[in-house]
N, C-alpha and C. Protein backbone atom coordinates (compact mmCIF):
# COMPACT_ATOMS: atom_id res chain seq x y z
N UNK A 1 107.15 86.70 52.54
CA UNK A 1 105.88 86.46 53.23
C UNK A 1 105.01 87.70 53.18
N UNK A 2 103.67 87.64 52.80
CA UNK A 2 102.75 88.55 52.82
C UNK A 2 102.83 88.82 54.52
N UNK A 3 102.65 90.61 54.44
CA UNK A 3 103.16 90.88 56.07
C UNK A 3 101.78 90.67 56.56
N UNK A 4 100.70 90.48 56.08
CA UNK A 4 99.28 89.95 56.96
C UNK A 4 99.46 88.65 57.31
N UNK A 5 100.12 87.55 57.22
CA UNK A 5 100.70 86.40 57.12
C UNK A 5 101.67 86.42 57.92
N UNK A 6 102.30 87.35 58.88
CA UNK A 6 103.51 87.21 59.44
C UNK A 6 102.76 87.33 61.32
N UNK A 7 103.20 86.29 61.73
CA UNK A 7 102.55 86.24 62.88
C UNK A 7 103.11 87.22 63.80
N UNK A 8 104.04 87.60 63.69
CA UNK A 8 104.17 89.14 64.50
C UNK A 8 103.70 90.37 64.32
N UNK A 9 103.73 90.85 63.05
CA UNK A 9 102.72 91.60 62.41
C UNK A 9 101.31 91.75 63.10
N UNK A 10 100.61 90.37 62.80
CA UNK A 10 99.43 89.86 63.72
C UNK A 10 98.86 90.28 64.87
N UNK A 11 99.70 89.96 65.85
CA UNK A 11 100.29 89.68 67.16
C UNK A 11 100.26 91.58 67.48
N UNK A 12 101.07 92.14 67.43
CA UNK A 12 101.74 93.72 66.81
C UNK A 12 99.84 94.19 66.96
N UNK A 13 99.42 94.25 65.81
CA UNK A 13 98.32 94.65 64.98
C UNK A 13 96.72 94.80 66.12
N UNK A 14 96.81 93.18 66.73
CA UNK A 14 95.85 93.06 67.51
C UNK A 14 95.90 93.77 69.05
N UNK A 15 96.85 94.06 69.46
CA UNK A 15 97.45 94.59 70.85
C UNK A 15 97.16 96.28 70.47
N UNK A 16 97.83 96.82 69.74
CA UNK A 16 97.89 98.27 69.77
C UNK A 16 96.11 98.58 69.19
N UNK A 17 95.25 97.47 68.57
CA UNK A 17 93.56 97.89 68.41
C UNK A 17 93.03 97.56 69.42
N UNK A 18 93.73 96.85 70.34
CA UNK A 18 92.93 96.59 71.96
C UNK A 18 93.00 98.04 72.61
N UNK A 19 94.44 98.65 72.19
CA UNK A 19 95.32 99.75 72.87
C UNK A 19 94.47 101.01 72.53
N UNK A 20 94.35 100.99 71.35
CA UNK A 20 93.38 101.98 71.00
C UNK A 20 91.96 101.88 71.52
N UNK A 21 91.44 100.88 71.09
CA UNK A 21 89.86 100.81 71.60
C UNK A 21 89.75 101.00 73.12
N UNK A 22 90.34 100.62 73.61
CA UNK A 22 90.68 100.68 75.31
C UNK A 22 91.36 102.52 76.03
N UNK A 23 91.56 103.28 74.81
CA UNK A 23 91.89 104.73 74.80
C UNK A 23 91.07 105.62 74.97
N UNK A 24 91.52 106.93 75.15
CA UNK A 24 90.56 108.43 74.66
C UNK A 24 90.51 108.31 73.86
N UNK A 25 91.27 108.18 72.59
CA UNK A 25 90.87 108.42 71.49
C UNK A 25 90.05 107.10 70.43
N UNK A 26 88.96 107.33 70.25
CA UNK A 26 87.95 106.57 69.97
C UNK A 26 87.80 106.20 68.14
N UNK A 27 88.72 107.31 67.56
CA UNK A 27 88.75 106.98 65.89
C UNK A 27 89.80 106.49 65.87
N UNK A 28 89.21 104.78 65.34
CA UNK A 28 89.99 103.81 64.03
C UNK A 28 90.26 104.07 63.29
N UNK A 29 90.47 105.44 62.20
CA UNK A 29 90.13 105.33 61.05
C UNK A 29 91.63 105.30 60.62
N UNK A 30 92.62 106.30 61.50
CA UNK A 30 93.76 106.29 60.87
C UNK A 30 94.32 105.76 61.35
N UNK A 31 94.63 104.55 62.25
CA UNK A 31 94.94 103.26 62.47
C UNK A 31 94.65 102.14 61.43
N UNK A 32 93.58 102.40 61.25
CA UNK A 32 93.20 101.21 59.55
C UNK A 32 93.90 101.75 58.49
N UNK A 33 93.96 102.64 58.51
CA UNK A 33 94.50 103.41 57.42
C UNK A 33 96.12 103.08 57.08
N UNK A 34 96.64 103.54 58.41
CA UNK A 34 98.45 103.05 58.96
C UNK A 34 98.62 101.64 58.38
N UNK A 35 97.51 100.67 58.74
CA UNK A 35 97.62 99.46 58.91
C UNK A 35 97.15 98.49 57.08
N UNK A 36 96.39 99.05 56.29
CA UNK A 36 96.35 98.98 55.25
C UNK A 36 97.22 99.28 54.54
N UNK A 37 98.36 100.42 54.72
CA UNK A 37 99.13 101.02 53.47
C UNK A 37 100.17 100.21 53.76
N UNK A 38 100.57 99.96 52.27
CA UNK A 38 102.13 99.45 51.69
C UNK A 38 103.56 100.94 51.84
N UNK A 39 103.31 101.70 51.91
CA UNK A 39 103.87 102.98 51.11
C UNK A 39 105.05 103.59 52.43
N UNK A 40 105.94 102.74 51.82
CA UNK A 40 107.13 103.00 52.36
C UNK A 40 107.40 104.47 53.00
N UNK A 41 107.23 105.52 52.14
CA UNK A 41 107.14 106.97 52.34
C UNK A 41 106.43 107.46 53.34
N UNK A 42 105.04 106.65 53.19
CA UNK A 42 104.06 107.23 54.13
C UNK A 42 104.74 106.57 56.07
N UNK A 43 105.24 105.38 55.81
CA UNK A 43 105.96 105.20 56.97
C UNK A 43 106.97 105.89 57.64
N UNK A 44 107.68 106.52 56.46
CA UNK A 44 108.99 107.36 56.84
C UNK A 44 108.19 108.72 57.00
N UNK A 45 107.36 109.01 56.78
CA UNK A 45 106.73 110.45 57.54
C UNK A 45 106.65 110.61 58.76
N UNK A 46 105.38 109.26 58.96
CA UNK A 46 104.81 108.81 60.50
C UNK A 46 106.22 108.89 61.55
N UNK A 47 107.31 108.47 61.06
CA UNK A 47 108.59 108.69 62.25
C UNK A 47 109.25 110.18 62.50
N UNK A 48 108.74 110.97 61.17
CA UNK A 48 109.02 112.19 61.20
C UNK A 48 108.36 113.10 62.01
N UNK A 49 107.31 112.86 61.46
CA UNK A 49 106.22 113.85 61.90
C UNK A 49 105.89 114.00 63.19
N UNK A 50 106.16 115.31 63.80
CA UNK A 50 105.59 115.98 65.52
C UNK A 50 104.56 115.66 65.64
N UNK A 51 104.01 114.88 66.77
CA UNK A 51 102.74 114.62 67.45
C UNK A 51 102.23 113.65 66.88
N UNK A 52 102.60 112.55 65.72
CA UNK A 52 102.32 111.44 66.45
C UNK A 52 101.91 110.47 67.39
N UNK A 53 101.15 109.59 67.51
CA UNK A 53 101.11 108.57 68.82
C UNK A 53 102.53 107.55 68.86
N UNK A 54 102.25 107.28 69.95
CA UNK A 54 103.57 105.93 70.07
C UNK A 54 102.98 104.64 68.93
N UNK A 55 101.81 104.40 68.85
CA UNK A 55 100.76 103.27 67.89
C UNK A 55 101.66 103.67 66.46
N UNK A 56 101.20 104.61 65.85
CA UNK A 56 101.78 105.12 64.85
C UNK A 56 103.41 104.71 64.22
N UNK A 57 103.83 105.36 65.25
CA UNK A 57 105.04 105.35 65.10
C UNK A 57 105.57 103.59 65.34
N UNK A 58 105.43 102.98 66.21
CA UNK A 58 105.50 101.54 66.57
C UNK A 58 105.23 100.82 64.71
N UNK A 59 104.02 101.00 64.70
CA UNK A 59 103.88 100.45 63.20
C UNK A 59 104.84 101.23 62.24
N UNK A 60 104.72 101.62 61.72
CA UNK A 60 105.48 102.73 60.60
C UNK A 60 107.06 101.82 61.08
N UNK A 61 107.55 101.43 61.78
CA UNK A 61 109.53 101.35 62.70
C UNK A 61 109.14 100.14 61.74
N UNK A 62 108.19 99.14 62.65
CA UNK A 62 107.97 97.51 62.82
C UNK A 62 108.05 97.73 60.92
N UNK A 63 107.20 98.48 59.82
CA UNK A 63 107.24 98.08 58.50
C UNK A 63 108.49 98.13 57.85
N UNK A 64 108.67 99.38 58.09
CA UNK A 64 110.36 99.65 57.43
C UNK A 64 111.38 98.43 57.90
N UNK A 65 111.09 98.23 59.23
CA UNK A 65 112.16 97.25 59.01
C UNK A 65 111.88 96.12 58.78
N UNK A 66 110.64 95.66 58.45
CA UNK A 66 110.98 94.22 57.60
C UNK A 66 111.22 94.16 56.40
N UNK A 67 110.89 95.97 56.48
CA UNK A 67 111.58 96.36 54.63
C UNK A 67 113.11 96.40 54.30
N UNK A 68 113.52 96.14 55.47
CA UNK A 68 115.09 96.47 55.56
C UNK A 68 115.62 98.01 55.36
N UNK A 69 114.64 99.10 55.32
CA UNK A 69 114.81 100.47 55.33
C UNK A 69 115.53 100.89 56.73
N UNK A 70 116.89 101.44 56.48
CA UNK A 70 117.65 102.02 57.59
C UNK A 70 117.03 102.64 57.99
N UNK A 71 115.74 103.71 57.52
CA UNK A 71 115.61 104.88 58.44
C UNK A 71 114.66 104.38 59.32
N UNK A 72 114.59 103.00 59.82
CA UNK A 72 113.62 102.31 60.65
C UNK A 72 114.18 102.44 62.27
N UNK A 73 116.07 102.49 62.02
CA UNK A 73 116.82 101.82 62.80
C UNK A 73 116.42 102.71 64.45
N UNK A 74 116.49 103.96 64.26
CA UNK A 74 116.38 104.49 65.57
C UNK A 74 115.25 104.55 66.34
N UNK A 75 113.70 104.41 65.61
CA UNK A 75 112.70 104.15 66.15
C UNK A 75 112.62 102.74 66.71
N UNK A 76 112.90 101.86 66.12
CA UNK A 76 113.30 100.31 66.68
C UNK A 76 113.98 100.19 68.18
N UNK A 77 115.21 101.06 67.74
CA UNK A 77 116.00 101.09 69.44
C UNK A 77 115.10 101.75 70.32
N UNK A 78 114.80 102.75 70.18
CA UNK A 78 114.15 103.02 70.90
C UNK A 78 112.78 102.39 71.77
N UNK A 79 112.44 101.70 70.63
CA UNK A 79 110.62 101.04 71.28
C UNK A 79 111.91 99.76 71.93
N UNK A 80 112.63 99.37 71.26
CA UNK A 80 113.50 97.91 72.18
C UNK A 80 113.98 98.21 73.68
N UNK A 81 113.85 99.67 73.97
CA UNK A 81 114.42 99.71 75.39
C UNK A 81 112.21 100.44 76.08
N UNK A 82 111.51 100.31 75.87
CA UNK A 82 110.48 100.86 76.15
C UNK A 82 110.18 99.90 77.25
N UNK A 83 109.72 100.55 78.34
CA UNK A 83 108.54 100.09 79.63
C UNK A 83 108.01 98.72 79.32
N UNK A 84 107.17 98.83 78.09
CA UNK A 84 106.39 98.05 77.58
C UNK A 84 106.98 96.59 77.05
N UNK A 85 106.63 95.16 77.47
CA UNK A 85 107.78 94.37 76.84
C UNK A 85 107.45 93.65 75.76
N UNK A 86 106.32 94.24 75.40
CA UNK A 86 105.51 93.59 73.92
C UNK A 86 105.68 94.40 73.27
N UNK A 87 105.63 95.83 73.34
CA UNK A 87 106.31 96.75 72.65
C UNK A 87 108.11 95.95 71.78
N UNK A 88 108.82 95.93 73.06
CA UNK A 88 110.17 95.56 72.93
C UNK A 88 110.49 94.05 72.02
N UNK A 89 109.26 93.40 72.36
CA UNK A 89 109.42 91.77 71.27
C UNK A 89 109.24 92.55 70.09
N UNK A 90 107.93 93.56 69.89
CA UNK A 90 108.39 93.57 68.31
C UNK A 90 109.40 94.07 67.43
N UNK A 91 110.04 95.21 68.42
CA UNK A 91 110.87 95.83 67.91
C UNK A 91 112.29 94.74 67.98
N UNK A 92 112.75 93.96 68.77
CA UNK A 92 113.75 92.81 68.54
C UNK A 92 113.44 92.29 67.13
N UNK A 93 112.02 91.88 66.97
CA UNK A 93 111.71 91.15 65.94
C UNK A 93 111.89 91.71 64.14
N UNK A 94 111.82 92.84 64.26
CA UNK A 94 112.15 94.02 63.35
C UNK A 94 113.34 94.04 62.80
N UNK A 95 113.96 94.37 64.29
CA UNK A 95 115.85 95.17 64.63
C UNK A 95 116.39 93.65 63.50
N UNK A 96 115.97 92.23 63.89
CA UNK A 96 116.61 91.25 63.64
C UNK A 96 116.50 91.40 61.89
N UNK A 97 115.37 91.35 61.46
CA UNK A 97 115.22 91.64 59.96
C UNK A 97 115.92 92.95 59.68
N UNK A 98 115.70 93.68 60.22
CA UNK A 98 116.02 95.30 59.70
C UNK A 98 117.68 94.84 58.94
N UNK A 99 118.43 93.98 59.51
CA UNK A 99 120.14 93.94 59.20
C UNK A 99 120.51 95.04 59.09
N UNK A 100 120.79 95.86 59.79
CA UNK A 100 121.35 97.00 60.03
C UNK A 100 122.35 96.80 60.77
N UNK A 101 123.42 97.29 60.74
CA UNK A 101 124.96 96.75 61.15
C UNK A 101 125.17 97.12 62.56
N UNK A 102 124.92 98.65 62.65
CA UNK A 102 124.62 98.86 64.01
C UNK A 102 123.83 98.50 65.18
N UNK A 103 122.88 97.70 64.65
CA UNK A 103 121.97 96.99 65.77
C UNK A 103 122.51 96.48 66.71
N UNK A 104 123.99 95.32 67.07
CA UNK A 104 124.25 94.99 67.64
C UNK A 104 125.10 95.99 68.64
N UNK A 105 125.78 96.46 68.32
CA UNK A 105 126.22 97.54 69.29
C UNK A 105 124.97 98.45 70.30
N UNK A 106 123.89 98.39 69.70
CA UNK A 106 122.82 99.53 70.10
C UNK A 106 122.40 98.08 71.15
N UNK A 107 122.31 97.44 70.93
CA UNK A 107 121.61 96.12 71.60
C UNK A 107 122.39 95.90 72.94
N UNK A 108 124.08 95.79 72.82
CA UNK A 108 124.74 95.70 73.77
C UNK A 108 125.27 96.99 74.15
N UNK A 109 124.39 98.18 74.18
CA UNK A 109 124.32 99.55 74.81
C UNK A 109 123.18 99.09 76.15
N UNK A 110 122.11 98.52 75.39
CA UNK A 110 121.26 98.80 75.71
C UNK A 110 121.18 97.44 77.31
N UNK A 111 121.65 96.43 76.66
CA UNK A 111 121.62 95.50 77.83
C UNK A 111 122.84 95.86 78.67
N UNK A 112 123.95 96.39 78.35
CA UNK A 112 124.96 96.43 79.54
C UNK A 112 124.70 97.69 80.32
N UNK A 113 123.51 98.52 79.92
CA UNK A 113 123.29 99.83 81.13
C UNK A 113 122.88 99.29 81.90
N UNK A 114 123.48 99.44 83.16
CA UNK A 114 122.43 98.90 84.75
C UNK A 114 121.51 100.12 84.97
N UNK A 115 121.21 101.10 84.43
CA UNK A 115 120.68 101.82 84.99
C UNK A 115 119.21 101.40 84.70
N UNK A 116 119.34 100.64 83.31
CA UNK A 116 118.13 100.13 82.78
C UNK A 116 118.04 98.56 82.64
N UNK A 117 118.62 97.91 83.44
CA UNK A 117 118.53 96.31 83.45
C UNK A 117 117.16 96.18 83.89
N UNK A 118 116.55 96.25 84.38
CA UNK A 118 115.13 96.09 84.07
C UNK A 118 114.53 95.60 82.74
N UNK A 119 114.94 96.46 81.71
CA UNK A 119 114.24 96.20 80.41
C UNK A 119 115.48 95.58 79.66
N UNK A 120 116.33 95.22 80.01
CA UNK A 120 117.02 94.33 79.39
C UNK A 120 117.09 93.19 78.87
N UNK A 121 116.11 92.66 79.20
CA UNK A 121 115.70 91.34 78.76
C UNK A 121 115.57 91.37 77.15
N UNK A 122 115.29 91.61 76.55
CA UNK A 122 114.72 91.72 74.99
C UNK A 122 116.28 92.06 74.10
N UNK A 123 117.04 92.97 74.76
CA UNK A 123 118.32 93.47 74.29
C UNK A 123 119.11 92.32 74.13
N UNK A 124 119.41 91.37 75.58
CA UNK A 124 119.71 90.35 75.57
C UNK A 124 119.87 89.00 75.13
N UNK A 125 118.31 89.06 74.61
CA UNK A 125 117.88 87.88 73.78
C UNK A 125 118.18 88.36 72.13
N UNK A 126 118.24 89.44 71.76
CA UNK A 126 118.28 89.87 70.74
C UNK A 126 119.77 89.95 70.25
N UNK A 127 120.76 89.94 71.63
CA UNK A 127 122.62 89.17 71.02
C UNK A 127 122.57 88.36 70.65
N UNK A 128 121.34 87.31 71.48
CA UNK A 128 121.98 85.62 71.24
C UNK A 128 121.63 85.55 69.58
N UNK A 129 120.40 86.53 69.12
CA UNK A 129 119.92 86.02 67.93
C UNK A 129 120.73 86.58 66.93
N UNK A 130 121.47 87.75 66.95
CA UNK A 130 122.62 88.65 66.03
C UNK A 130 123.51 88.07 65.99
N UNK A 131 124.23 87.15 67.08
CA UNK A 131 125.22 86.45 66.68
C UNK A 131 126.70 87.35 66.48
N UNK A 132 126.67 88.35 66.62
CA UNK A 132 127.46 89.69 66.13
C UNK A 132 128.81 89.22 67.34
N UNK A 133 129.72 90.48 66.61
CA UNK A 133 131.18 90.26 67.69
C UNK A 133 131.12 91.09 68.92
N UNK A 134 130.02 91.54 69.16
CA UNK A 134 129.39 91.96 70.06
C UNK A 134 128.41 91.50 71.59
N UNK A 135 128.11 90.76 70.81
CA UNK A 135 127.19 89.16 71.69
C UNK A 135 127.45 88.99 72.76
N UNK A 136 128.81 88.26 72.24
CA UNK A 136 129.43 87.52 73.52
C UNK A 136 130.01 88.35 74.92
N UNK A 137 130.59 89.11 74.52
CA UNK A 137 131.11 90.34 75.77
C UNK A 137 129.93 90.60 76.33
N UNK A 138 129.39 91.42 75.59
CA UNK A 138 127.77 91.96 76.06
C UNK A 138 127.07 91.08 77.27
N UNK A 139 126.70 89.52 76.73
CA UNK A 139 126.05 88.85 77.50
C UNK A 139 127.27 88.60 78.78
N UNK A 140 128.50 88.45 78.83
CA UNK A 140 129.15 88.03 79.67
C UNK A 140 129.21 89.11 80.71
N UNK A 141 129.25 90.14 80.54
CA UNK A 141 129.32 91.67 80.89
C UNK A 141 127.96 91.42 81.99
N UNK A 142 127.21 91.36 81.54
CA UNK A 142 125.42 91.70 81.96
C UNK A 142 125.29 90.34 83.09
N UNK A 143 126.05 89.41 82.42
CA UNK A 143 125.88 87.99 83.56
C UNK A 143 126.80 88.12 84.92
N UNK A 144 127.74 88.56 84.58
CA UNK A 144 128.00 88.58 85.64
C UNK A 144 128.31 89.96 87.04
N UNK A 145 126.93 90.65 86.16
CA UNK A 145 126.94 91.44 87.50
C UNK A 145 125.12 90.70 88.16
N UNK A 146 124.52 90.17 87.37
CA UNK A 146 123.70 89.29 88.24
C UNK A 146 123.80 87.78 88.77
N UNK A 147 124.70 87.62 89.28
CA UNK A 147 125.48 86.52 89.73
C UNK A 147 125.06 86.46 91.23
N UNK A 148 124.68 87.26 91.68
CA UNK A 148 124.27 87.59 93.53
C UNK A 148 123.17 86.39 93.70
N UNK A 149 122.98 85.59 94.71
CA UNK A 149 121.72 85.21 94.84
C UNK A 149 120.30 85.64 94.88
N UNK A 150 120.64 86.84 95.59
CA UNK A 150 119.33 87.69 95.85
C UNK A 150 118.97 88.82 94.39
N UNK A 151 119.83 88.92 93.79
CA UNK A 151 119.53 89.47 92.61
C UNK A 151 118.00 89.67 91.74
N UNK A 152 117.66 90.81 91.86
CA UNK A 152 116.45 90.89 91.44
C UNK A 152 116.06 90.84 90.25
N UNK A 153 116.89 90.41 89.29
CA UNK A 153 116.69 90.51 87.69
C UNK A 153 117.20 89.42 87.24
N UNK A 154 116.91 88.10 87.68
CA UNK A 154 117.13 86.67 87.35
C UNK A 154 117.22 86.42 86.13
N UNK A 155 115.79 86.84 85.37
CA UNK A 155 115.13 86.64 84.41
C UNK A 155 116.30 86.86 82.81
N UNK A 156 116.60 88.33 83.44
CA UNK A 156 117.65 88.74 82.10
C UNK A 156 119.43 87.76 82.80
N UNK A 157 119.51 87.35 83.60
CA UNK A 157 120.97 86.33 84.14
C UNK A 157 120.25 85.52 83.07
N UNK A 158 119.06 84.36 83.43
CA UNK A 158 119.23 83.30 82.61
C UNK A 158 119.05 83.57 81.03
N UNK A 159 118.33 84.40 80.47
CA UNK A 159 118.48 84.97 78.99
C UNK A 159 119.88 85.33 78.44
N UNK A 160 121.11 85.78 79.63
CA UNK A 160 122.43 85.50 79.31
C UNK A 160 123.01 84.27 79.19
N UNK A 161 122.63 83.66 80.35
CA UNK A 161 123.10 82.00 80.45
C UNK A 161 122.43 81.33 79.37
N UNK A 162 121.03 81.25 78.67
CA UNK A 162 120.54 80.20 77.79
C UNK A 162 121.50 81.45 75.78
N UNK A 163 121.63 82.41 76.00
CA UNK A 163 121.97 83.06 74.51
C UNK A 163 123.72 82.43 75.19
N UNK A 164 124.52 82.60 75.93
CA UNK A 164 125.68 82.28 75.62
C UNK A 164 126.12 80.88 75.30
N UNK A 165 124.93 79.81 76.02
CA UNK A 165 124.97 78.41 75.35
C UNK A 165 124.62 78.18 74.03
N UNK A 166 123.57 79.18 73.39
CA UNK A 166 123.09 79.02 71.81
C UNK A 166 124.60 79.75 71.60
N UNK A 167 125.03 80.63 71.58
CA UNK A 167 126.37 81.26 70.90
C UNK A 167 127.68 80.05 70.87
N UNK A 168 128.00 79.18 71.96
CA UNK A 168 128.36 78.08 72.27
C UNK A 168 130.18 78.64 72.25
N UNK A 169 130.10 79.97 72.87
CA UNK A 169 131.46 80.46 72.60
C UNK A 169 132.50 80.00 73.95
N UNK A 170 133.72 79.57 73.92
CA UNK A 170 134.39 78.58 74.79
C UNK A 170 135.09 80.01 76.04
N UNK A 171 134.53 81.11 75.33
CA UNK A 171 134.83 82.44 76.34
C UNK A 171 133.72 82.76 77.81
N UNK A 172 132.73 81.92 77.38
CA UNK A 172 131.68 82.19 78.30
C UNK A 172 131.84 81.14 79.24
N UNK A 173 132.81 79.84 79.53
CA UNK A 173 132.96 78.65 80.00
C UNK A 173 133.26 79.46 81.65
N UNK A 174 134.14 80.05 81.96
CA UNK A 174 134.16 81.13 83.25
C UNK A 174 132.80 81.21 84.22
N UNK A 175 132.12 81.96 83.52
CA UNK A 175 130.79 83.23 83.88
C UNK A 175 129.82 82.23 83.98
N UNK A 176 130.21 80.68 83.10
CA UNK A 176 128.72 79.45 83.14
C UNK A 176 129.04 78.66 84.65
N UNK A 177 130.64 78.95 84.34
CA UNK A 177 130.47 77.41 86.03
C UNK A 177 130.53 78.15 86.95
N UNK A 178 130.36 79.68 87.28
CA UNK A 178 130.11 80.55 88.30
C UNK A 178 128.27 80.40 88.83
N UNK A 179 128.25 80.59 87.75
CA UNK A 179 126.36 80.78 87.92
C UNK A 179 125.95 79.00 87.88
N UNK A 180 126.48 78.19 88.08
CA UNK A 180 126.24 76.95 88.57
C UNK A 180 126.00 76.86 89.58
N UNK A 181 126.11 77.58 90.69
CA UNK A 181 125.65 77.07 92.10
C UNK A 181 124.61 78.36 92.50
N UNK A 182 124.24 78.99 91.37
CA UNK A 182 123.18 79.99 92.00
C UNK A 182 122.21 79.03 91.87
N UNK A 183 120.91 79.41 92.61
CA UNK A 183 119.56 78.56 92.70
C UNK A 183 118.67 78.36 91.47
N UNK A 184 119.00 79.38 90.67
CA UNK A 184 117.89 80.12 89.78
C UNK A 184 118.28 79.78 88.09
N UNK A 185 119.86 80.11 88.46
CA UNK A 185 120.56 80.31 87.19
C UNK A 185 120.91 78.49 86.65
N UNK A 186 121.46 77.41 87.97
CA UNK A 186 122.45 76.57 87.57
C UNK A 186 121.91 75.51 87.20
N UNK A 187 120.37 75.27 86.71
CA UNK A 187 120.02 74.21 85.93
C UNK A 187 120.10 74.60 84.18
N UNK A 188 120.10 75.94 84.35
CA UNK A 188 120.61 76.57 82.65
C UNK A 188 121.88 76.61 82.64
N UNK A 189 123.05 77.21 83.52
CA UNK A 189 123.87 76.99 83.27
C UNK A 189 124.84 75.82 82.70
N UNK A 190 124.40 74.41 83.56
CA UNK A 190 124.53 73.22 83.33
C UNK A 190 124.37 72.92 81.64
N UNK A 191 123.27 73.13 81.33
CA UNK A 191 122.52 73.02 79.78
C UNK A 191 123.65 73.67 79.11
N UNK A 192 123.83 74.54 79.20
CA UNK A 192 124.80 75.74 78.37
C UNK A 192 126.27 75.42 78.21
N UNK A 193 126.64 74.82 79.14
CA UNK A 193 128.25 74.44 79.62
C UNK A 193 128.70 73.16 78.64
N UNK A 194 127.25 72.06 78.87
CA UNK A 194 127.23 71.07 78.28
C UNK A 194 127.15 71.31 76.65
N UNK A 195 126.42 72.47 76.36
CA UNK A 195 126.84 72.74 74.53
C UNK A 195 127.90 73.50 74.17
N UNK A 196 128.76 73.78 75.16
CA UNK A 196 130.25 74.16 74.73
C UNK A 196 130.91 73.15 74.59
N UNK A 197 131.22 72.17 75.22
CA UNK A 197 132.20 70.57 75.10
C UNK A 197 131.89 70.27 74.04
């Protein structure tokens, strides 16, 4: 697919020229510039190079890895655990093309820290889609420490509960009929339980 044609790309492209125009810094030029070039090299600089913007660098990760270029892999993890959670879709969206072997381990680093369950959501969704021997622990791990009712991070419980029903692994059957009687979780759980049988 032509990457002007790739609706994440798109998506990616239009957010960080809002990001910019909406900035101090008022020149497009080397943003068009970033955003015009093919040149693999010139991407692997932009991750090199001191003083950089986060824009920069975000693009330059997001190209390499739909190039499948390893040296994409650590800028990727990194924007995948970022504040930002549009930041973090693209870099999932990347990490997933990038096929880099280590992704999944970095993924289930990244969702089983509580220190950062907050931004876990994207890590999460990004097992169910790796499919890796990694996945399944990971999501089971992360589910069931939000199992509490009052639990303030629902959001990444049911992104465990709906990726361990797409994984459809008969290990997660435990951790699904637990989170059945939470309020939040047990109309997904139900769904999920039912594509293991």
């Amino acid at each position: 697919m032509d990457i002007a044609q790739d609706p994440e790309f798109c998506s990616m492209i239009d957010r960080l020229r809002d990001e910019i125009h909406n900035g101090a810094d008022g020149d497009r030029k080397p943003f068009e510039e970033l955003v015009a070039t093919d040149d693999p090299e010139e991407f692997a600089r932009v991750l090199t190079a001191p003083g950089r913007p986060l824009w920069a660098r975000e693009i330059a990760a997001f190209r390499l890895g739909l190039a499948r270029d390893p040296r994409a892999f650590e800028a990727l993890v990194l924007l995948l655990n970022h504040r930002d959670p549009e930041r973090c879709v693209s870099a999932a969206y990347a990490l997933t093309r990038l096929g880099d072997p280590r992704t999944a381990r970095a993924a289930a680093a990244l969702a089983t820290n509580e220190l950062r369950v907050a931004y876990a959501l994207l890590p999460v969704r990004l097992l169910a889609d790796l499919r890796a021997p990694e996945s399944v622990p990971a999501l089971l791990a992360v589910l069931e420490r939000r199992l509490a009712a009052d639990d303030p991070h629902w959001r990444v419980a049911i992104a465990c509960v709906e990726g361990l029903g797409t994984l459809g692994d008969p290990r997660a059957q435990p951790a699904l009929e637990a989170a059945l009687p939470h309020p939040r979780l047990g109309p997904a759980a139900a769904e999920a339980l039912a594509r293991l049988a």
